[in-house]
Protein backbone atom coordinates (compact mmCIF):
# COMPACT_ATOMS: atom_id res chain seq x y z
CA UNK A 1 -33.53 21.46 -10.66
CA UNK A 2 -35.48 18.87 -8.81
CA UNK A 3 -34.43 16.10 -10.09
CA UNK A 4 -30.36 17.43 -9.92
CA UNK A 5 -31.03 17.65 -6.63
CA UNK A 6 -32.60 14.38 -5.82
CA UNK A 7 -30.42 12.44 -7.72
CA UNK A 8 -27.57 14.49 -5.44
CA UNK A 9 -29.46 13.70 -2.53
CA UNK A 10 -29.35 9.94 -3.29
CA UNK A 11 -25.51 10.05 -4.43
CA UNK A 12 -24.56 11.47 -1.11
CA UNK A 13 -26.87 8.80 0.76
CA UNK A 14 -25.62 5.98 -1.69
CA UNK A 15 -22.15 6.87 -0.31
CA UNK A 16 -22.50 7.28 3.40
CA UNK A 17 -24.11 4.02 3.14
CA UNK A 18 -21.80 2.36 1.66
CA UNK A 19 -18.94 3.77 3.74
CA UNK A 20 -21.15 2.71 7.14
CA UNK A 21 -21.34 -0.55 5.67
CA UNK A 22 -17.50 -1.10 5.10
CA UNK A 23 -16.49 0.31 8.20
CA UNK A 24 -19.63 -2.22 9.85
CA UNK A 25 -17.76 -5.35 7.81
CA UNK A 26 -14.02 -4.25 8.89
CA UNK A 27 -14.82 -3.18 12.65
CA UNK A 28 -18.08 -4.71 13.39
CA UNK A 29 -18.47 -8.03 11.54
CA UNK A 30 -15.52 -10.01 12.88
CA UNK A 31 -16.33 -9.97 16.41
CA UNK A 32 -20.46 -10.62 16.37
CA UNK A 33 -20.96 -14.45 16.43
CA UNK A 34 -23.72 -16.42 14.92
CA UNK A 35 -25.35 -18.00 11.89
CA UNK A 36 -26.34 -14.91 10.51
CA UNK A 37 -23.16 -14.12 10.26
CA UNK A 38 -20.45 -16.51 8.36
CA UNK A 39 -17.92 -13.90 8.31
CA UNK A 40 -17.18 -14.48 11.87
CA UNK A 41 -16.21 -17.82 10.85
CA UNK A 42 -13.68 -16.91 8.51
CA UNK A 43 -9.75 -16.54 8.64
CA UNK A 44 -9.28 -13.33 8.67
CA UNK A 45 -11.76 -12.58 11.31
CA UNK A 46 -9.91 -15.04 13.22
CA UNK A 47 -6.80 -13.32 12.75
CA UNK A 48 -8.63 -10.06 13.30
CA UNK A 49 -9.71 -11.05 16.75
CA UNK A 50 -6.25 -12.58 17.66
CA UNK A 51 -4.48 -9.06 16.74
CA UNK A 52 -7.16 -7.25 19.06
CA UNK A 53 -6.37 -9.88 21.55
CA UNK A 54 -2.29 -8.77 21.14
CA UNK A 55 -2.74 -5.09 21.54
CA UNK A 56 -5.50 -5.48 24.10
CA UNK A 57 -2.53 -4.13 26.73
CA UNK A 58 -1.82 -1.60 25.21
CA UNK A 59 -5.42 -0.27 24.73
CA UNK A 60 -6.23 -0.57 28.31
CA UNK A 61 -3.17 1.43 29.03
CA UNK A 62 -4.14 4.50 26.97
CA UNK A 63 -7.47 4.30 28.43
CA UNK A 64 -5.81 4.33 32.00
CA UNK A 65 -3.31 6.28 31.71
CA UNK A 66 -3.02 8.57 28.63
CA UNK A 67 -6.64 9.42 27.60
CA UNK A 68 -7.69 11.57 30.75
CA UNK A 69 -4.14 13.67 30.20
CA UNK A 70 -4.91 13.65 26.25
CA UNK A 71 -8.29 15.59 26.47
CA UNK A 72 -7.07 17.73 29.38
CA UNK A 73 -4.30 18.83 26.78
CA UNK A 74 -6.56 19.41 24.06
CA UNK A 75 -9.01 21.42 26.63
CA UNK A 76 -6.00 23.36 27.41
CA UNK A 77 -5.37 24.57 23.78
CA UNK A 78 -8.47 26.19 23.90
CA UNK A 79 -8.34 27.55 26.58
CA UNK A 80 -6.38 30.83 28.82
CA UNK A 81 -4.64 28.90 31.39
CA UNK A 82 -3.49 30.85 34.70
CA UNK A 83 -1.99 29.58 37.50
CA UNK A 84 -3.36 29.26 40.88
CA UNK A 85 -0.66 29.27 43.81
CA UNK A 86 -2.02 26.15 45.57
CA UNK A 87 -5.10 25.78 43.34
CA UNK A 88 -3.77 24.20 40.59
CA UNK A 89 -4.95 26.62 37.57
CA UNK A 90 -7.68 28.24 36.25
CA UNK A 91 -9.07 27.87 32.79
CA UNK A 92 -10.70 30.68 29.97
CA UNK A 93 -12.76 30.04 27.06
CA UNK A 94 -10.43 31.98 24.02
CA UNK A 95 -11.91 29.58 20.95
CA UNK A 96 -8.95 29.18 18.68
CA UNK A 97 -6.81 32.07 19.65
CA UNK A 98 -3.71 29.41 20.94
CA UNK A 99 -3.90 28.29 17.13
CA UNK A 100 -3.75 31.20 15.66
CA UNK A 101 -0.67 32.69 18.02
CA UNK A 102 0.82 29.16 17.03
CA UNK A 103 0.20 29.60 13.13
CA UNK A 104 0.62 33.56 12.83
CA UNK A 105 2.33 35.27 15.44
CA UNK A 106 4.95 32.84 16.97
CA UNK A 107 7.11 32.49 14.02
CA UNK A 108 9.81 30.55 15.59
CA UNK A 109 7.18 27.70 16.18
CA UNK A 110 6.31 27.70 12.48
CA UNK A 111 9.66 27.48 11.18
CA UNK A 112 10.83 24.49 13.40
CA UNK A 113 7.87 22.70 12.13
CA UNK A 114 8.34 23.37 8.13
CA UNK A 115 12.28 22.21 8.94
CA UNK A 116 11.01 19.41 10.38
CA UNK A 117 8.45 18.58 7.63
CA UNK A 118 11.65 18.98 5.46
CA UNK A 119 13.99 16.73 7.46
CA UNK A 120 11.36 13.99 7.43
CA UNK A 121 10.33 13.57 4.01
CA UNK A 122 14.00 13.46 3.17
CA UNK A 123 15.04 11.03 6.27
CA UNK A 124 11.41 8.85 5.81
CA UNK A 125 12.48 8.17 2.34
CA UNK A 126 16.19 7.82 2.38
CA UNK A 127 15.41 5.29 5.58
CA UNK A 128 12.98 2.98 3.69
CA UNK A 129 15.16 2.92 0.61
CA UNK A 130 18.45 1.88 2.51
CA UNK A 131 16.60 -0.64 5.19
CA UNK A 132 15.15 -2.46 2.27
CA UNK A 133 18.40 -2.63 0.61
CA UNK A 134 20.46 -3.81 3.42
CA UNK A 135 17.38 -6.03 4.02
CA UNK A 136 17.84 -8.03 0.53
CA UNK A 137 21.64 -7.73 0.65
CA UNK A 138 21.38 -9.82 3.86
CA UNK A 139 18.99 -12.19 2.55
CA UNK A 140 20.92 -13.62 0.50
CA UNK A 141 23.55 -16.57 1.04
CA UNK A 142 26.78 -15.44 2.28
CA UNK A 143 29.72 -16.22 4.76
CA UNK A 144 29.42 -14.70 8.33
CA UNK A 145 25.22 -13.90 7.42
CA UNK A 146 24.56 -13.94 10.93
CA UNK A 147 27.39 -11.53 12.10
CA UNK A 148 26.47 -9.02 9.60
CA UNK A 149 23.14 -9.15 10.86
CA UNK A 150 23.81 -8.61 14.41
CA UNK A 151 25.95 -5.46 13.24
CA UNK A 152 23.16 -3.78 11.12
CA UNK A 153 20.57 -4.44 13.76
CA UNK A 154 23.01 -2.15 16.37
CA UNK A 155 21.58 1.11 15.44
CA UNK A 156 18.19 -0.12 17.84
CA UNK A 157 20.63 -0.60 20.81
CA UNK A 158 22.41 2.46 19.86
CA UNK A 159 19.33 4.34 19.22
CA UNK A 160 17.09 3.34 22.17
CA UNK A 161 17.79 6.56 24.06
CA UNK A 162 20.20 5.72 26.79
CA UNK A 163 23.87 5.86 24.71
CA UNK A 164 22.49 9.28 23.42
CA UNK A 165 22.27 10.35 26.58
CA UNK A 166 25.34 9.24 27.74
CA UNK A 167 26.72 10.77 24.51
CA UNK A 168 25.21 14.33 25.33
CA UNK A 169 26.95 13.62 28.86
CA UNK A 170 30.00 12.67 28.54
CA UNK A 171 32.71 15.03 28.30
CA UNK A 172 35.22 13.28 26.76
CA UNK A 173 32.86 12.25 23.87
CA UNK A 174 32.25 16.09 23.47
CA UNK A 175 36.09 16.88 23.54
CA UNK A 176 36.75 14.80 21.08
CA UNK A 177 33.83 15.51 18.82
CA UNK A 178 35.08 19.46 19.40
CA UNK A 179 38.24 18.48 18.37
CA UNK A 180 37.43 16.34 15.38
CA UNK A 181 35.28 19.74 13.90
CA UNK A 182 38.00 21.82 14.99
CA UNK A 183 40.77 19.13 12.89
CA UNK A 184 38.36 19.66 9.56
CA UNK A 185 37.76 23.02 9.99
CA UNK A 186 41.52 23.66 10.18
CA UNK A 187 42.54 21.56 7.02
CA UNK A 188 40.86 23.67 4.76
CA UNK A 189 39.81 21.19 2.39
CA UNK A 190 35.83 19.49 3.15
CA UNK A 191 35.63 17.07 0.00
CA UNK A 192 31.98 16.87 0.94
CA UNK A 193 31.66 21.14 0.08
CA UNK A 194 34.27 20.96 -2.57
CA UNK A 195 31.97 18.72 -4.68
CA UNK A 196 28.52 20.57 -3.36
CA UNK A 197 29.95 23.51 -4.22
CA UNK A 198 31.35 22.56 -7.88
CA UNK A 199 28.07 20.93 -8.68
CA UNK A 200 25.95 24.15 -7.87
CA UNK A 201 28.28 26.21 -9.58
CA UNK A 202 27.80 23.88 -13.35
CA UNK A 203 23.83 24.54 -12.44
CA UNK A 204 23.08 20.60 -13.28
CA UNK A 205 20.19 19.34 -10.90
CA UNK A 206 21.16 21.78 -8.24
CA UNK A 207 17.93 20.99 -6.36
CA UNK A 208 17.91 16.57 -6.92
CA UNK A 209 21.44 17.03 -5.69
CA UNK A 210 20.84 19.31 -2.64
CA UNK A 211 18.76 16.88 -1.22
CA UNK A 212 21.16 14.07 -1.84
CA UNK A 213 23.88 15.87 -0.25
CA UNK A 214 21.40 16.64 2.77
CA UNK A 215 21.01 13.06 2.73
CA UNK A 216 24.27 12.37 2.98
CA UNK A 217 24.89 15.20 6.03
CA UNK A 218 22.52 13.08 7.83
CA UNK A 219 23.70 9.58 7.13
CA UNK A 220 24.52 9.13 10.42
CA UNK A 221 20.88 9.38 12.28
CA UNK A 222 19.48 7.58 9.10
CA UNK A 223 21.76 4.77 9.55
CA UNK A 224 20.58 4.58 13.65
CA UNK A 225 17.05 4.96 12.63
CA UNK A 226 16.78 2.21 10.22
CA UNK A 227 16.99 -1.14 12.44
CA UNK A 228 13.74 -1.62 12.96
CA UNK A 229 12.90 -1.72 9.27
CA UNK A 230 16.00 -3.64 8.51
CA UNK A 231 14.62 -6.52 10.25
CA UNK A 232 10.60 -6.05 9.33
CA UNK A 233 11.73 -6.36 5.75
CA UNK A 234 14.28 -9.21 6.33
CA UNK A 235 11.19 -11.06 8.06
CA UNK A 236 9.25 -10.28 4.95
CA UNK A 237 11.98 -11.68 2.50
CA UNK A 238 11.83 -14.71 4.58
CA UNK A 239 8.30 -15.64 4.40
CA UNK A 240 8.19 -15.56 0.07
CA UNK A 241 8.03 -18.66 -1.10
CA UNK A 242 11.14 -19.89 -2.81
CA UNK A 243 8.61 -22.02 -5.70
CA UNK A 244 8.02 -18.50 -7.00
CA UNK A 245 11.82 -17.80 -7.73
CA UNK A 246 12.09 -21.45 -9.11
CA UNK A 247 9.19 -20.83 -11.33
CA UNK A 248 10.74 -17.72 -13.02
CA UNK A 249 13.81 -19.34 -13.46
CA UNK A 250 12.08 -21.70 -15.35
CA UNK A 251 10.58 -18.93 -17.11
CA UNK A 252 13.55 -17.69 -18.34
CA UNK A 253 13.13 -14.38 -15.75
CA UNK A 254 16.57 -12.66 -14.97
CA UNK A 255 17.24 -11.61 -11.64
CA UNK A 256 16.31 -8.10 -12.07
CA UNK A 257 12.82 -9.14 -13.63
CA UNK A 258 12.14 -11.34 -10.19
CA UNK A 259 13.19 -8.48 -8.16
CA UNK A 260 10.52 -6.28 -9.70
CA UNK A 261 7.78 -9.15 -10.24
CA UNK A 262 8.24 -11.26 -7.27
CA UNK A 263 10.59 -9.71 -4.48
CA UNK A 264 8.98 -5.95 -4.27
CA UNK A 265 5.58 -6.70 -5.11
CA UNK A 266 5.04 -9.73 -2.05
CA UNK A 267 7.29 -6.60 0.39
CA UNK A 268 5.61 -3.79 -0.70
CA UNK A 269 2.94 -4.27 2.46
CA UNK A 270 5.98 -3.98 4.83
CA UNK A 271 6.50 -1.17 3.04
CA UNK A 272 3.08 0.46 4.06
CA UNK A 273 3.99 -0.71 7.91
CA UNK A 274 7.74 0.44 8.07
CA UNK A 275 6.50 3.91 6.21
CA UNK A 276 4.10 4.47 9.13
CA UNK A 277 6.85 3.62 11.31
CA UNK A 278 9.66 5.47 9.99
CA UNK A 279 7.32 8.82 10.05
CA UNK A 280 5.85 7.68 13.69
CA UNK A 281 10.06 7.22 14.64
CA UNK A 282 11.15 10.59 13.63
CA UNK A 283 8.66 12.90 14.78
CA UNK A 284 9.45 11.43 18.48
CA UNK A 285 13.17 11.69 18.65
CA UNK A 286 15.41 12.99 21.04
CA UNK A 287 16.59 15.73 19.20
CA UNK A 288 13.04 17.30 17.84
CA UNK A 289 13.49 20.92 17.46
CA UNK A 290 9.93 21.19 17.68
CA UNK A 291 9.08 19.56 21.00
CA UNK A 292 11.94 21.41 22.36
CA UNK A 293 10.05 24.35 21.11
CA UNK A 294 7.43 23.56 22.78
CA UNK A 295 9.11 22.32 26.49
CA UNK A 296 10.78 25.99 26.04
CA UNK A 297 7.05 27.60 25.76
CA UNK A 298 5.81 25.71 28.26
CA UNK A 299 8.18 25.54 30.94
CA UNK A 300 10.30 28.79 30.32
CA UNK A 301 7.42 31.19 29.10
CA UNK A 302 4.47 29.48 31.08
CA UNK A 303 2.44 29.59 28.10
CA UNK A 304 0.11 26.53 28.80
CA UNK A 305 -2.54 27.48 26.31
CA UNK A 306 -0.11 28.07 23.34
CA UNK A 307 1.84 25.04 24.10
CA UNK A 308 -0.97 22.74 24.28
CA UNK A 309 -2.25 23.93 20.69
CA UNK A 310 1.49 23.83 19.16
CA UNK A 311 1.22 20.13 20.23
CA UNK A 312 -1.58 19.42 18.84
CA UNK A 313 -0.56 21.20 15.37
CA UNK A 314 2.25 19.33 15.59
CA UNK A 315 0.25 15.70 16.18
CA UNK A 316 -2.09 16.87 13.48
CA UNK A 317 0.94 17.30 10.96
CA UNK A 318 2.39 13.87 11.72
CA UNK A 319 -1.14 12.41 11.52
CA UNK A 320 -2.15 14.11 7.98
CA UNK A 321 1.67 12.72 6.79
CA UNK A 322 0.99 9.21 7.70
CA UNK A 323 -2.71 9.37 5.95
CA UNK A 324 -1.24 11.08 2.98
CA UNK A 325 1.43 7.90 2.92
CA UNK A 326 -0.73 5.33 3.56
CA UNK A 327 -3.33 6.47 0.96
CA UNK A 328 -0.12 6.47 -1.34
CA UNK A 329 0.76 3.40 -0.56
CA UNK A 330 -2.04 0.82 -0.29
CA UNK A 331 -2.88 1.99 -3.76
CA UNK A 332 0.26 0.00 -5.12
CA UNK A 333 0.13 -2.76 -2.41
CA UNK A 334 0.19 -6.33 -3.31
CA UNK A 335 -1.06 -8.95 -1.14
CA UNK A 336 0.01 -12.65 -1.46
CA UNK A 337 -3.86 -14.29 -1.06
CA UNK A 338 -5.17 -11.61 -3.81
């Protein structure tokens, strides 16, 4: 028994040394000059100290300006928050007992959140799949390239939060959206239902093609949502080197073959980055049942406490999805120098 556990012992050690001395060469190593050290010589802790360089803005913002109000909030989920008339509030020690009215007893709160969980696996995916597509198609050599590029990369404009609003505002958009439903509705005849409804009536694939047709329900905020990606991948395309292709022509390789050997393989990192984005995207738009939710709890029920640990489940959830995807990921990611 000794020896099980001293060989345990050392396994555990062997481990957390080895994971303190990654995270030492990846965070550390880059930025400490001198002889010892020949890493911080190198390119990529060059380009490593250039990208902290580029985001150093945007880290002295959050510590500014978002991280007081971001552990206030989470001090808040914790706690039983009452309101002082000209006193601000006052604040009670209750443990975990916002999380668990969250989880168990509000079940409103918990069945936004599974829709949403829902709506974004289904969007994520459908998003990277057509973005990259578009994203070849418009690689490639065509008349009026440049045009067709400028149309695909509308859905950012569209998208960026003011035409929404002015949508949501303006009456005659909403008259004519009322009448459009009420001009379908009245036919009698939705092709779209016609076919959903035929297909789960045979019983073939019922479930593959219920998410297809909720796919194509929401083509509409997938095709606004993809811009972005459109033009991360189109940079990607850009940047593979064109010997490759010759070289598998050479080869005898048909097009298919380079897509699949050259074209996806030198992308699929973009894929890791647009992934995160896509995820990042849709848990923060405009129409978010959940952070409605969660306005409504605050603002309407004057539930502080509860609110505070809803958003926190709910920035948990859209944490553990992006580390679940970029574990996924990185495991089939190719990178050009390797």
């Amino acid at each position: 028994m000794r020896n099980i556990a001293a060989r345990t012992g050392s396994s555990i050690w062997y481990a957390v040394s080895e994971t303190a001395r990654k995270l030492f060469d990846y965070l550390l190593r880059p930025f400490l000059p001198g002889k010892w050290n020949p890493e911080y010589y190198t390119m990529r802790s060059k380009n490593a100290r250039r990208g902290v360089i580029f985001i150093l803005p945007f880290i002295i913002g959050f510590i500014v300006f978002m991280l007081r109000p971001l552990l206030e909030s989470l001090s808040m989920s914790f706690n039983v928050i009452e309101i002082v008339p000209g006193a601000g509030y006052n604040k009670t020690w209750n443990s975990f007992s916002n999380y668990r009215y969250a989880l168990r007893v509000d079940s409103s709160f918990s069945g936004y959140l599974l829709d949403q969980i829902v709506r974004m696996l289904i969007n994520s995916i459908a998003t990277l799949v057509l973005s990259f597509v578009i994203a070849v198609i418009l690689n490639q050599e065509f008349k009026g390239r440049t045009v067709a590029r400028v149309i695909f990369f509308l859905p950012v404009i569209l998208a960026s939060g003011v035409l929404p609003g002015i949508e949501a505002q303006n009456d005659q958009f909403n008259i004519m959206q009322g009448m459009t439903a009420d001009i379908a509705s009245s036919s009698g005849f939705n092709l779209s239902e016609s076919i959903q409804s035929l297909i789960s009536v045979s019983g073939v694939a019922s479930d593959v093609f219920d998410v297809v047709f909720q796919m194509i329900d929401q083509i509409y905020d997938i095709v606004m949502s993809s811009g972005i990606q459109i033009i991360v991948f189109l940079g990607g395309l850009q940047t593979i080197p064109r010997s490759l292709y010759e070289a598998a022509d050479v080869e005898g390789c048909s097009g298919w073959e380079s897509f699949w050997k050259i074209t996806f393989p030198m992308v699929s990192p973009l894929l890791l980055v647009n992934g995160i984005y896509t995820i990042i995207d849709f848990f923060m738009k405009n129409d978010n049942t959940v952070v409605e939710y969660i306005n409504t709890v605050m603002y309407t029920q004057f539930k502080f406490g509860e609110s505070a640990a809803m958003s926190w489940i709910y920035f948990g959830v859209a944490a553990l999805f992006i580390g679940i995807f970029s574990l996924i990921i990185s495991l089939g990611v190719h990178y050009y120098e390797d």
